[in-house]
PDB file of N, CA and C in Angstrom:
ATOM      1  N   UNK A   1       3.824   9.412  21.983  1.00  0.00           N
ATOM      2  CA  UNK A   1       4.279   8.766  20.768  1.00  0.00           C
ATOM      3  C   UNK A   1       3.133   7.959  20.165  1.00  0.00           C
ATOM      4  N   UNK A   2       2.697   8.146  18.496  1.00  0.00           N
ATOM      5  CA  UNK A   2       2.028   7.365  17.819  1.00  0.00           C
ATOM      6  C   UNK A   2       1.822   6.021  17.955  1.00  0.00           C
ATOM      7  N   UNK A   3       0.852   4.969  17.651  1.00  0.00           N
ATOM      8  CA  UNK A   3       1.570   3.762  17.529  1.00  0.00           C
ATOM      9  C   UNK A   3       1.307   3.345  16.516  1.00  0.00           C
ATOM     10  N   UNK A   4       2.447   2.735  15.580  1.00  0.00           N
ATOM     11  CA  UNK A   4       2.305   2.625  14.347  1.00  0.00           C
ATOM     12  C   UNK A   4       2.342   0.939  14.200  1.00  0.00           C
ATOM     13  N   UNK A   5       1.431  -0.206  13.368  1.00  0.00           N
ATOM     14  CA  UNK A   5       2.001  -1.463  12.945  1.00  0.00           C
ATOM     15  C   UNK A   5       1.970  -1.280  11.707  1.00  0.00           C
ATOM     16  N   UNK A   6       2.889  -2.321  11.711  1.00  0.00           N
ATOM     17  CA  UNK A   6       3.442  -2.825   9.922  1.00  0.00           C
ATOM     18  C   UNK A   6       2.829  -4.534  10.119  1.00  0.00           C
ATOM     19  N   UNK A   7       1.709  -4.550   8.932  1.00  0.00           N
ATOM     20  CA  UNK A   7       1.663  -6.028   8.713  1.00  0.00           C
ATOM     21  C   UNK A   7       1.876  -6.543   7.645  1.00  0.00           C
ATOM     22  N   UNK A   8       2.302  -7.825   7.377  1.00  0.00           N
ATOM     23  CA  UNK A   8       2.909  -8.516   5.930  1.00  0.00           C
ATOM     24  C   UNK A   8       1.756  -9.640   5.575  1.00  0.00           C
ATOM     25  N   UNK A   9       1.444  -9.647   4.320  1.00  0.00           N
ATOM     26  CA  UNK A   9       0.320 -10.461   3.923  1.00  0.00           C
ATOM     27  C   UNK A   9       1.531 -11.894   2.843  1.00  0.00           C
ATOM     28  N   UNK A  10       1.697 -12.646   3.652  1.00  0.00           N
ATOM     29  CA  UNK A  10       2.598 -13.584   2.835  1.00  0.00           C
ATOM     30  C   UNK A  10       1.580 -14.937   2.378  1.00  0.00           C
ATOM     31  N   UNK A  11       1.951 -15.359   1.434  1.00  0.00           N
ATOM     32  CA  UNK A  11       1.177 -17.244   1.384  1.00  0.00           C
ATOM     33  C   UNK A  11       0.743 -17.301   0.001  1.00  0.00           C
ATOM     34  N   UNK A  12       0.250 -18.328  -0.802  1.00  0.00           N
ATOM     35  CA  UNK A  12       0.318 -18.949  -1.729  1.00  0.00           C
ATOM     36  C   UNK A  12      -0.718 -18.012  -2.939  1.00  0.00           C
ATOM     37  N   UNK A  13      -1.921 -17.453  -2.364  1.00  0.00           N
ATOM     38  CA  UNK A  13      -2.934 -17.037  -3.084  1.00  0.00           C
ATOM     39  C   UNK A  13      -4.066 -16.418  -2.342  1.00  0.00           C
ATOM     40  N   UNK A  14      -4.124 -14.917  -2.701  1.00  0.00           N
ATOM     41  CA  UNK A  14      -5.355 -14.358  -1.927  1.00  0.00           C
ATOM     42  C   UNK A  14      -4.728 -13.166  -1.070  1.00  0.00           C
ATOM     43  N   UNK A  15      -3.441 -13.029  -1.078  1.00  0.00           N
ATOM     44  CA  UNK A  15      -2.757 -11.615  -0.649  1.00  0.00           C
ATOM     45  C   UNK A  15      -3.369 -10.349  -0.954  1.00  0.00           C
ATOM     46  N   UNK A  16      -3.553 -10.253  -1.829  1.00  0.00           N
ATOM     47  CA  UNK A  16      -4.064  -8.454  -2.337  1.00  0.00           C
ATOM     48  C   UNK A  16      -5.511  -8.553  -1.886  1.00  0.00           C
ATOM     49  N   UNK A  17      -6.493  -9.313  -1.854  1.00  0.00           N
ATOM     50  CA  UNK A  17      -7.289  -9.746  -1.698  1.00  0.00           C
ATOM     51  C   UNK A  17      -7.996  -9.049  -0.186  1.00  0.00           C
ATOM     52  N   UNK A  18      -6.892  -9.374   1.019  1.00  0.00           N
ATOM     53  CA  UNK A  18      -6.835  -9.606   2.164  1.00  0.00           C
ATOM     54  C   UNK A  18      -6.129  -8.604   2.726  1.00  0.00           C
ATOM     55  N   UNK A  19      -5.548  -8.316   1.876  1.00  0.00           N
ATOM     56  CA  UNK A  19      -4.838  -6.898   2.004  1.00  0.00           C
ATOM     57  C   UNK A  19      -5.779  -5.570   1.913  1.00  0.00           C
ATOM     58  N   UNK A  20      -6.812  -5.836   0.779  1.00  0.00           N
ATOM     59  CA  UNK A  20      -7.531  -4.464   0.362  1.00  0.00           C
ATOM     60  C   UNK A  20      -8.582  -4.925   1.310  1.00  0.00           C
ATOM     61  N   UNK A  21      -9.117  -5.842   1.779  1.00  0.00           N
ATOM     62  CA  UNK A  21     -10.188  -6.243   2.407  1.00  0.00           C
ATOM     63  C   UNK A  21      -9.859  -5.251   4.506  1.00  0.00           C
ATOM     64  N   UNK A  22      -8.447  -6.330   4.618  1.00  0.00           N
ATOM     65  CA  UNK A  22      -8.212  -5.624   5.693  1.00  0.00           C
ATOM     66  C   UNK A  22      -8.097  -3.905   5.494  1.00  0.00           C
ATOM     67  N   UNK A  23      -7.421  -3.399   4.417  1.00  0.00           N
ATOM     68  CA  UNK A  23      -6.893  -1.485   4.479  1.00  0.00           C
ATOM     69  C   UNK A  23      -8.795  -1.085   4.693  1.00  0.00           C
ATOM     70  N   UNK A  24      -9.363  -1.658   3.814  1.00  0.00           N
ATOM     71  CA  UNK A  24     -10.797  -0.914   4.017  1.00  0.00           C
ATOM     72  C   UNK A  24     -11.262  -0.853   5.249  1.00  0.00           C
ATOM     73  N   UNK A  25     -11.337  -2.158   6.162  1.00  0.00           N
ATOM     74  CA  UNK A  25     -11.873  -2.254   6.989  1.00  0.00           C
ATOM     75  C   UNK A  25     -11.365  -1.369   8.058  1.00  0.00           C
ATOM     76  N   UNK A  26      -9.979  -0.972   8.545  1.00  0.00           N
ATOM     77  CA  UNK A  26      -9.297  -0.736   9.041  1.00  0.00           C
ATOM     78  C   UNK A  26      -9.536   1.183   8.768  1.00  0.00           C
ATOM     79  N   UNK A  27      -9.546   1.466   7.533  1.00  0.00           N
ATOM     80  CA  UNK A  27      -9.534   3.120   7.392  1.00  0.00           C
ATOM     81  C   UNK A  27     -11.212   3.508   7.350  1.00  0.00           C
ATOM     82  N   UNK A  28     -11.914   2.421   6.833  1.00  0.00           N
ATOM     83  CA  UNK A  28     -13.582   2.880   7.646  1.00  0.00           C
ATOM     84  C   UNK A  28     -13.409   2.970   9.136  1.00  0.00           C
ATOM     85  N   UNK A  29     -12.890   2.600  10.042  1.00  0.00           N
ATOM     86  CA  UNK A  29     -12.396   3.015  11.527  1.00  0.00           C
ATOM     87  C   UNK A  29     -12.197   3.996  11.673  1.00  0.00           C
ATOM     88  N   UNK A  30     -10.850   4.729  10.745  1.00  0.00           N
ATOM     89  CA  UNK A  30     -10.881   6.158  10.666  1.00  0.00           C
ATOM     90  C   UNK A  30      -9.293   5.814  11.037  1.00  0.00           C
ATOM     91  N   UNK A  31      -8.958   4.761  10.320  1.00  0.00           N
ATOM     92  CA  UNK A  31      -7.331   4.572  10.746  1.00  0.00           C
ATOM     93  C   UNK A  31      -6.661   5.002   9.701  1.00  0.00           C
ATOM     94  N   UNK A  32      -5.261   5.684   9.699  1.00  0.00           N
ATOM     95  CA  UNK A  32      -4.650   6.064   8.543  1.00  0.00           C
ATOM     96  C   UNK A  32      -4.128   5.092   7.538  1.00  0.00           C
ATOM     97  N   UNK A  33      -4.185   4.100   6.672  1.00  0.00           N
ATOM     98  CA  UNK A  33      -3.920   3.255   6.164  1.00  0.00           C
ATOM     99  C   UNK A  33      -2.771   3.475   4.741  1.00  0.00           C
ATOM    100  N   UNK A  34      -1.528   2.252   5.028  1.00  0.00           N
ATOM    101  CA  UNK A  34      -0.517   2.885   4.435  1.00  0.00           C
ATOM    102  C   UNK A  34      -0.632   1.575   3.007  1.00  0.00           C
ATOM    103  N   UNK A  35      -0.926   1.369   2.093  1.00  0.00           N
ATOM    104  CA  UNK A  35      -0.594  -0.014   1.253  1.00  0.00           C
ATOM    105  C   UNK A  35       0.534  -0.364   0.129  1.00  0.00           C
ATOM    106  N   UNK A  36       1.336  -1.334   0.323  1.00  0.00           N
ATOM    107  CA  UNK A  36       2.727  -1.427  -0.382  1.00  0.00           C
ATOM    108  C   UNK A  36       2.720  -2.862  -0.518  1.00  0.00           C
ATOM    109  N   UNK A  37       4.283  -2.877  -1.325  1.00  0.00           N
ATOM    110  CA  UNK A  37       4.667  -4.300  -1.462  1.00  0.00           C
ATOM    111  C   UNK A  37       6.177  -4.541  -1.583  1.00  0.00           C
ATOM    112  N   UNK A  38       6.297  -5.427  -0.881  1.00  0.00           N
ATOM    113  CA  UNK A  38       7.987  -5.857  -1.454  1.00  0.00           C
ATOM    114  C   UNK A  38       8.276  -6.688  -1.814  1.00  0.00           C
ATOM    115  N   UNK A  39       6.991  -6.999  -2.603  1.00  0.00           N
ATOM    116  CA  UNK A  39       7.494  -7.686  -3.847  1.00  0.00           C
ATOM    117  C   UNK A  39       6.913  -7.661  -5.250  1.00  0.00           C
ATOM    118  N   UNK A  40       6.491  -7.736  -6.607  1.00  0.00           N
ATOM    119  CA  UNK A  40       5.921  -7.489  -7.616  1.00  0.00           C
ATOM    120  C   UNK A  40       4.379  -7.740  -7.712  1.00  0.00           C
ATOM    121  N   UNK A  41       3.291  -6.660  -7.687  1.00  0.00           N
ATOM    122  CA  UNK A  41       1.846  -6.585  -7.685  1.00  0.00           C
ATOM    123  C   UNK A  41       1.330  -6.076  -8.973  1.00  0.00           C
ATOM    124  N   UNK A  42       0.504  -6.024  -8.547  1.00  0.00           N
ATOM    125  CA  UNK A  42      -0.660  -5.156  -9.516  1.00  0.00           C
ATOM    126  C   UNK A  42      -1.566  -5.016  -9.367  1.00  0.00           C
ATOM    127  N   UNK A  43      -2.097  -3.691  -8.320  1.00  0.00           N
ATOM    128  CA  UNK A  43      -2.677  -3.138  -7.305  1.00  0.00           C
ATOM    129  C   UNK A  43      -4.017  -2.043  -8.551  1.00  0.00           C
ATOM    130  N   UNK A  44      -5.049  -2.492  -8.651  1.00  0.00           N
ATOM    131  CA  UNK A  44      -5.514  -1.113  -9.678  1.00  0.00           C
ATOM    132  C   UNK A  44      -6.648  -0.200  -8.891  1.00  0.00           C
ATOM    133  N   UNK A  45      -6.420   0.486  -9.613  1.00  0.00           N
ATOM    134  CA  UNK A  45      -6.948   2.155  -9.006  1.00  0.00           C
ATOM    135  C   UNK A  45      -8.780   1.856  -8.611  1.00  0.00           C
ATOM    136  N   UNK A  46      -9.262   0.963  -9.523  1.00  0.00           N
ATOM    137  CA  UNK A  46     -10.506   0.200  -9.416  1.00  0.00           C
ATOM    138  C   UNK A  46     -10.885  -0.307  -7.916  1.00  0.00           C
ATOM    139  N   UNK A  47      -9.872  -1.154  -7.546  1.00  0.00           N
ATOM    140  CA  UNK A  47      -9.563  -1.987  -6.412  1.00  0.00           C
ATOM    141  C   UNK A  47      -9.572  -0.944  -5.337  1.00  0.00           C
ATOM    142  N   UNK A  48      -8.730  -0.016  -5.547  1.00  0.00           N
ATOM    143  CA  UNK A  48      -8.570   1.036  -3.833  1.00  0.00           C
ATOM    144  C   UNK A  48      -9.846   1.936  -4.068  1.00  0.00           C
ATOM    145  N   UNK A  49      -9.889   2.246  -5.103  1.00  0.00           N
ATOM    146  CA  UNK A  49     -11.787   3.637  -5.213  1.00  0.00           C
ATOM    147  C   UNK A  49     -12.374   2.391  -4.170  1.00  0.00           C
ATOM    148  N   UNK A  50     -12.988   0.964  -4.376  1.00  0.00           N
ATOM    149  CA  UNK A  50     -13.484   0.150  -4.161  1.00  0.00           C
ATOM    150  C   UNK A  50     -13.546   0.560  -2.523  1.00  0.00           C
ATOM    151  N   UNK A  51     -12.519   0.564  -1.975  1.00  0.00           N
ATOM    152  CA  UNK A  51     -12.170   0.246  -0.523  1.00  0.00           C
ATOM    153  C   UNK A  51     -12.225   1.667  -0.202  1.00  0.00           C
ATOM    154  N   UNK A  52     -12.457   2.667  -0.803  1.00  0.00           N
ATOM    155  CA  UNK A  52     -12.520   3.797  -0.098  1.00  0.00           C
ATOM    156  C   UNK A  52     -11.130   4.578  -0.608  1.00  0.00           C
ATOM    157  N   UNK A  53     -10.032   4.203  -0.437  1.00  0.00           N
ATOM    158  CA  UNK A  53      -8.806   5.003  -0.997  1.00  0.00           C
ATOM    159  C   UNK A  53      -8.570   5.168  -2.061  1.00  0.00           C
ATOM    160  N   UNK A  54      -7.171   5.361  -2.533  1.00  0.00           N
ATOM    161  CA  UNK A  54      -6.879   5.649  -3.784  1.00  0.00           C
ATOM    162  C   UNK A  54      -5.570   4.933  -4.132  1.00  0.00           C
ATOM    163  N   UNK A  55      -4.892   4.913  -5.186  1.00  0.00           N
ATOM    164  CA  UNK A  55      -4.253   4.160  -5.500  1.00  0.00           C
ATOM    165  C   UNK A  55      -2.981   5.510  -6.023  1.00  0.00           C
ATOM    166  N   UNK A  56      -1.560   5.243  -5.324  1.00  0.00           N
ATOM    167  CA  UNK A  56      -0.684   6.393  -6.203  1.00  0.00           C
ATOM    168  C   UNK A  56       0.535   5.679  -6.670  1.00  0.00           C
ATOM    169  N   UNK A  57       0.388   6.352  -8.039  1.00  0.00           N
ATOM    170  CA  UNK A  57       1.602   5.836  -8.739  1.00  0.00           C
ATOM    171  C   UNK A  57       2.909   6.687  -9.034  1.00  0.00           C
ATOM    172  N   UNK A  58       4.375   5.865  -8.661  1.00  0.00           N
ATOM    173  CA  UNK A  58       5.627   6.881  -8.624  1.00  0.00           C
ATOM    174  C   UNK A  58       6.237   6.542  -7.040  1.00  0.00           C
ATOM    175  N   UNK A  59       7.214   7.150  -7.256  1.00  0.00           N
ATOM    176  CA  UNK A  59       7.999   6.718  -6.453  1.00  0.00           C
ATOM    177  C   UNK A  59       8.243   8.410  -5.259  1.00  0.00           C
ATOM    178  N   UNK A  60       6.924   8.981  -4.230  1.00  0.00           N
ATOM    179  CA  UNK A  60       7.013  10.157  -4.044  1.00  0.00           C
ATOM    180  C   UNK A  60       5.731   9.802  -2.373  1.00  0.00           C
ATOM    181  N   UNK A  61       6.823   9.169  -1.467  1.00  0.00           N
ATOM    182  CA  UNK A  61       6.616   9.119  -0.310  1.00  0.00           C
ATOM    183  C   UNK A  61       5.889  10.335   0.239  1.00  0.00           C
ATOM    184  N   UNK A  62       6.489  11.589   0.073  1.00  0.00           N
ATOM    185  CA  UNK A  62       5.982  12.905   0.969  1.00  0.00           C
ATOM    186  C   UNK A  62       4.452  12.855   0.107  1.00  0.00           C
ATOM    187  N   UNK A  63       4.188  12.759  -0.968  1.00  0.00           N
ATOM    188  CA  UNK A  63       2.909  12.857  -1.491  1.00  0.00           C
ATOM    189  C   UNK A  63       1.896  11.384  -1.013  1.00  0.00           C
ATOM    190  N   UNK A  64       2.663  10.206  -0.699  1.00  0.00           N
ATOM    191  CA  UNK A  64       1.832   9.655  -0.426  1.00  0.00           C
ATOM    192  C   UNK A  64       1.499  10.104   1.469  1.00  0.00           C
ATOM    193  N   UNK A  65       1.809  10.507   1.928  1.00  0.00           N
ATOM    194  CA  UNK A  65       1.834  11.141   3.111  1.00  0.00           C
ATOM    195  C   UNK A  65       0.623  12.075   3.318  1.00  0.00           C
ATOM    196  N   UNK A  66       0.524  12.985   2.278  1.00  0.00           N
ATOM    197  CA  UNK A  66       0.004  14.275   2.354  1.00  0.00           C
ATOM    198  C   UNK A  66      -1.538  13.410   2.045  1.00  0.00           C
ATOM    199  N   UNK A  67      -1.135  12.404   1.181  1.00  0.00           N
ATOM    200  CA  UNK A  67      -2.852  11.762   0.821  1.00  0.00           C
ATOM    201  C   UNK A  67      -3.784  11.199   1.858  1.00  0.00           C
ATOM    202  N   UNK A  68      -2.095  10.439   2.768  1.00  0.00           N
ATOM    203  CA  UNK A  68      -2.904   9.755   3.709  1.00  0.00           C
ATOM    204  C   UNK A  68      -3.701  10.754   4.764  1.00  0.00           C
ATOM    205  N   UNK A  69      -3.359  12.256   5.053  1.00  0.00           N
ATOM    206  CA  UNK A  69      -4.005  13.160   5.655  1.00  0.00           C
ATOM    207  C   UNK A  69      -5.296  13.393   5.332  1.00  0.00           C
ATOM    208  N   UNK A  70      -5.803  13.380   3.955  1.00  0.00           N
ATOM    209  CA  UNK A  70      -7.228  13.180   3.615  1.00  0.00           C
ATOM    210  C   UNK A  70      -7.474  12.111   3.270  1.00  0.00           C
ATOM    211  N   UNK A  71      -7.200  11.367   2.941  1.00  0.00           N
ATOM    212  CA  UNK A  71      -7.887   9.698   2.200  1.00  0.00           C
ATOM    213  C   UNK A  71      -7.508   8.770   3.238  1.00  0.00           C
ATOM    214  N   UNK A  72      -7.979   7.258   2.924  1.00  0.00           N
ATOM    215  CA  UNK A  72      -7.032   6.130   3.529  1.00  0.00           C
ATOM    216  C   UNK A  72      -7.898   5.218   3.120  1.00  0.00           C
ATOM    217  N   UNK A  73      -7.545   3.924   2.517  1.00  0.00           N
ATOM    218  CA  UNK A  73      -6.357   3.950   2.191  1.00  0.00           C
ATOM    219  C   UNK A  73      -5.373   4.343   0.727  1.00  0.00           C
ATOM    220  N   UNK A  74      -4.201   4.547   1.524  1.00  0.00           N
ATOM    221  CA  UNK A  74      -3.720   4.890   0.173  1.00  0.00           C
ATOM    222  C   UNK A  74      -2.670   3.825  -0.055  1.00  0.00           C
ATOM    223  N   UNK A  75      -2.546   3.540  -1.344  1.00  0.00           N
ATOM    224  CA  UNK A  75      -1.638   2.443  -2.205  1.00  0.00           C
ATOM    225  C   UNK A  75      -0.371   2.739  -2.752  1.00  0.00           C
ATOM    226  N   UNK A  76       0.368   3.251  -2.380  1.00  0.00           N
ATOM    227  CA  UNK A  76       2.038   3.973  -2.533  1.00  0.00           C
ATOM    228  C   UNK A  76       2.603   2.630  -3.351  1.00  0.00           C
ATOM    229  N   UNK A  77       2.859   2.610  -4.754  1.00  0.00           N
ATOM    230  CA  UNK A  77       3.434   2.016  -5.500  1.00  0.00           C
ATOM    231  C   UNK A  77       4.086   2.214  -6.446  1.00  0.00           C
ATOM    232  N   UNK A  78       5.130   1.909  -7.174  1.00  0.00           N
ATOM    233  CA  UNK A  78       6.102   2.272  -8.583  1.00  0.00           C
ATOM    234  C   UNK A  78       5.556   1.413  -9.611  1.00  0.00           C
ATOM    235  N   UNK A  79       5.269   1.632 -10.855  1.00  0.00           N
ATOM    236  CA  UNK A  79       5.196   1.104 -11.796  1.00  0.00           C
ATOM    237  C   UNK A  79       6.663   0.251 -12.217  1.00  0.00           C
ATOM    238  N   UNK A  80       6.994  -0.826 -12.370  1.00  0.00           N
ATOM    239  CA  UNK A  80       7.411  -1.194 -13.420  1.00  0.00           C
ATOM    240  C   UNK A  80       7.406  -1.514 -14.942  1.00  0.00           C
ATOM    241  N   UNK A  81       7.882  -0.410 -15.599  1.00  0.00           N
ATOM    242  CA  UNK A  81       8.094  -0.623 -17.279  1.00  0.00           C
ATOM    243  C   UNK A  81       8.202  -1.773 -17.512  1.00  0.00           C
ATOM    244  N   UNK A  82       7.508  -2.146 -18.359  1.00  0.00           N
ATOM    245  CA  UNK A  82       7.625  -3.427 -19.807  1.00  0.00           C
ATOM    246  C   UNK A  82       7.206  -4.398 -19.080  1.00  0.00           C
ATOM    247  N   UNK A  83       6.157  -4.237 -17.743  1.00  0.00           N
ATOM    248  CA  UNK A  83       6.047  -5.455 -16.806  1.00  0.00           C
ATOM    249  C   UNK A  83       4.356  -5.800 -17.023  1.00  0.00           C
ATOM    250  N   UNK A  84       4.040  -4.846 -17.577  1.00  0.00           N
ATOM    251  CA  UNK A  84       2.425  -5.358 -18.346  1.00  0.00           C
ATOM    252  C   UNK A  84       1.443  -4.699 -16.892  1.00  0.00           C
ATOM    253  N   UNK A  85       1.952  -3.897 -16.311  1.00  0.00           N
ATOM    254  CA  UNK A  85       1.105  -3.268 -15.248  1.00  0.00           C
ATOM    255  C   UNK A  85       1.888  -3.348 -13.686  1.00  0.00           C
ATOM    256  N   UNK A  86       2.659  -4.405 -13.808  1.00  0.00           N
ATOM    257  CA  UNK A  86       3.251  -4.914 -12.274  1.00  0.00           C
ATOM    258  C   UNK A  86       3.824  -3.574 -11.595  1.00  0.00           C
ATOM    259  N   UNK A  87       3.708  -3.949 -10.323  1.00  0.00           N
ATOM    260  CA  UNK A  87       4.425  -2.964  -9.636  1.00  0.00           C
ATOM    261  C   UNK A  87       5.112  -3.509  -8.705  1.00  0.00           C
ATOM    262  N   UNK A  88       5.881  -2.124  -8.097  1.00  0.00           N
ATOM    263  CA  UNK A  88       6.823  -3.185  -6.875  1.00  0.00           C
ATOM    264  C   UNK A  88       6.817  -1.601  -6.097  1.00  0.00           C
ATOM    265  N   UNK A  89       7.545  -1.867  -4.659  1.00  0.00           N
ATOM    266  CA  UNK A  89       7.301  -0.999  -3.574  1.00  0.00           C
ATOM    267  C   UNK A  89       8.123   0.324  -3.718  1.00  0.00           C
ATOM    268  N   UNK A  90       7.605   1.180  -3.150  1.00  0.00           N
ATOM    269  CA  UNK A  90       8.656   2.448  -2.790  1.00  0.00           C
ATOM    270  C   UNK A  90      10.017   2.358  -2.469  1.00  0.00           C
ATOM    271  N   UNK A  91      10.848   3.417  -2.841  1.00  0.00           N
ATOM    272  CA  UNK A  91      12.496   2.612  -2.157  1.00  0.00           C
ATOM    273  C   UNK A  91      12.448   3.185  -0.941  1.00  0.00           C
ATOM    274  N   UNK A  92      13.360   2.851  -0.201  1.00  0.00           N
ATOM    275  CA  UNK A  92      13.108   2.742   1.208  1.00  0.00           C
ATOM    276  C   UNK A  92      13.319   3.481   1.688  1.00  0.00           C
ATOM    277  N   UNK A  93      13.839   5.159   1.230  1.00  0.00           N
ATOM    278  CA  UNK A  93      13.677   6.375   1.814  1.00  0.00           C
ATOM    279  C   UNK A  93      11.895   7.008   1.797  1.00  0.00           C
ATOM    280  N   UNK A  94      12.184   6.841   0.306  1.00  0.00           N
ATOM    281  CA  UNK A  94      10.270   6.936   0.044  1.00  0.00           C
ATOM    282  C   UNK A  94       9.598   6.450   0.576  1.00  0.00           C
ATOM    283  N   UNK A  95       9.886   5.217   1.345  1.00  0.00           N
ATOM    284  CA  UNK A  95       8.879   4.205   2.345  1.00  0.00           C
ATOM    285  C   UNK A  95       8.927   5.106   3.449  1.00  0.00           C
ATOM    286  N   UNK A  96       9.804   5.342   3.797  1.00  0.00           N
ATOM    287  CA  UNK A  96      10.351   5.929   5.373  1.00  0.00           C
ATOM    288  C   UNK A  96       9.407   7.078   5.535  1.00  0.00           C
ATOM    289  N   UNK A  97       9.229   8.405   4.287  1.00  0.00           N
ATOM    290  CA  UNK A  97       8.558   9.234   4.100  1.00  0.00           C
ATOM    291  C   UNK A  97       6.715   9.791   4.104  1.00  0.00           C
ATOM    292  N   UNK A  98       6.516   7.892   3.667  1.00  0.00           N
ATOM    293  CA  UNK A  98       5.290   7.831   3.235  1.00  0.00           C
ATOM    294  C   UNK A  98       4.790   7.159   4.545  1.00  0.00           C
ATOM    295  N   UNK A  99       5.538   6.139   5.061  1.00  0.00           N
ATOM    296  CA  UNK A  99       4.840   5.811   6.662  1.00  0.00           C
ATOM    297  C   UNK A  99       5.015   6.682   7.613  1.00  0.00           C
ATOM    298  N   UNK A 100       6.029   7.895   7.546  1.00  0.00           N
ATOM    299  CA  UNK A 100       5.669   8.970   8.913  1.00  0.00           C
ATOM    300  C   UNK A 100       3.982   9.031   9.011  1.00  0.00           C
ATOM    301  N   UNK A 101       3.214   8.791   7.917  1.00  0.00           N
ATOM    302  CA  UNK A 101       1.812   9.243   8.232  1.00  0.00           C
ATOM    303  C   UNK A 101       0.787   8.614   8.230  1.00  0.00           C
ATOM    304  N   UNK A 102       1.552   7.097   8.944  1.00  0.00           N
ATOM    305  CA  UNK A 102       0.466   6.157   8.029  1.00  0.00           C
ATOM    306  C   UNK A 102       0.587   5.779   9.991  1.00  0.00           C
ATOM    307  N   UNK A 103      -0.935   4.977  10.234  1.00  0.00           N
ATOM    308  CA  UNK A 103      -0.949   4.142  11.657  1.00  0.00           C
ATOM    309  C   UNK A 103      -1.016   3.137  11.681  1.00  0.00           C
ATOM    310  N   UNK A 104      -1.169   2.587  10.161  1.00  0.00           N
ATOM    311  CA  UNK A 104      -1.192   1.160   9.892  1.00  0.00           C
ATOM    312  C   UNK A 104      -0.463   0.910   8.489  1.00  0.00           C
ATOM    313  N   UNK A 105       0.509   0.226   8.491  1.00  0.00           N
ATOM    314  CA  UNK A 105       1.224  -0.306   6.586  1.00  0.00           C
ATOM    315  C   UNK A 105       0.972  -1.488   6.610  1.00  0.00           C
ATOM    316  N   UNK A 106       0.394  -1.881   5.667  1.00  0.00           N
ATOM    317  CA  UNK A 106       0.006  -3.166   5.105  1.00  0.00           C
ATOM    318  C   UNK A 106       0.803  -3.754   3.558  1.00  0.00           C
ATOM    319  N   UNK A 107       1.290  -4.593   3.510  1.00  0.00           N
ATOM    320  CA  UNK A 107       2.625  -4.909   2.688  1.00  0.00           C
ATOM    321  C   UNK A 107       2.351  -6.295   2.013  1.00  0.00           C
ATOM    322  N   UNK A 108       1.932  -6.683   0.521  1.00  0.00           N
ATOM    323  CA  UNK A 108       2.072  -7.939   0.199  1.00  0.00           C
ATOM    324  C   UNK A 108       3.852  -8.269   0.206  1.00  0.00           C
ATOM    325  N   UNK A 109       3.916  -9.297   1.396  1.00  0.00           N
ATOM    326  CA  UNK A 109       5.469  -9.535   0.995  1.00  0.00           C
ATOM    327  C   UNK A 109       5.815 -11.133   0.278  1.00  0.00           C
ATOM    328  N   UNK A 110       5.263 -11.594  -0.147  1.00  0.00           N
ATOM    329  CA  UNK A 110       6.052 -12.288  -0.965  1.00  0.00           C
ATOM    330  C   UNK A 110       5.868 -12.852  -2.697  1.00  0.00           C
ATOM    331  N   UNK A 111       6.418 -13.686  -2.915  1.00  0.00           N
ATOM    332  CA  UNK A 111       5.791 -14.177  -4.142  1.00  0.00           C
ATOM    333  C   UNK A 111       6.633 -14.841  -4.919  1.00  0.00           C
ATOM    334  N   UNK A 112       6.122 -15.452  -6.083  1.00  0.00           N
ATOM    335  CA  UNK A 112       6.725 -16.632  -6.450  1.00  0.00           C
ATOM    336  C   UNK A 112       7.982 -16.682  -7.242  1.00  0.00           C
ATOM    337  N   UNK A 113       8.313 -15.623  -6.905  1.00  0.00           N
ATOM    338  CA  UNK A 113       9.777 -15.104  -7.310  1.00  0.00           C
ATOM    339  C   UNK A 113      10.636 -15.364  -5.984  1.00  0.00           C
ATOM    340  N   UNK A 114      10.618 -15.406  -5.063  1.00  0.00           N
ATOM    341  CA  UNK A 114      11.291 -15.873  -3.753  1.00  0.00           C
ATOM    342  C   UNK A 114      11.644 -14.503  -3.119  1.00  0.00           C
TER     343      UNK A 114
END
């Protein structure tokens, strides 16, 4: 059996930050790297090229899966409309889908929305 962790980047300022800092460091290893949120971001495609991965937008777990087989890390996120770029996480079948292939998920979880 795999071993898979899930870590949560919670606290006041510097989440995404620490988040893309750790996915890089972690998939230059050669680790499969999974990146999400459950709660409202805005993750850009700039930011993951940066770290080596890529950034996918939509709500399509099996594709973020198939990415993590060649890339890592990858950034599995939904756009929210009329939110000026924000995003928020996969729903939780799509999560379920997209971490079968991940050895590490990394998750901004909180924010000032509670």
């Amino acid at each position: 059996m795999r071993r898979q962790e899930f870590w949560s980047f919670i606290g006041a300022g510097g989440k995404s930050t620490l988040l893309l800092l750790t996915a890089e460091k972690y998939a230059r290893e050669g680790r499969r790297v999974l990146v999400t949120t459950t709660t409202h971001t805005a993750f850009r495609g700039e930011q993951l090229k940066k770290a080596g991965g890529t950034l996918l937008l939509g709500n399509d777990g099996a594709a973020a899966a198939a990415l993590l087989q060649q890339i890592s890390p990858v950034a599995a996120v939904r756009e929210l409309p009329g939110e000026g770029g924000k995003q928020k996480g996969l729903s939780e079948p799509e999560l379920g889908r997209a971490m079968a292939a991940a050895e590490l998920v990394l998750a901004e979880a909180d924010g000032s929305r509670g």
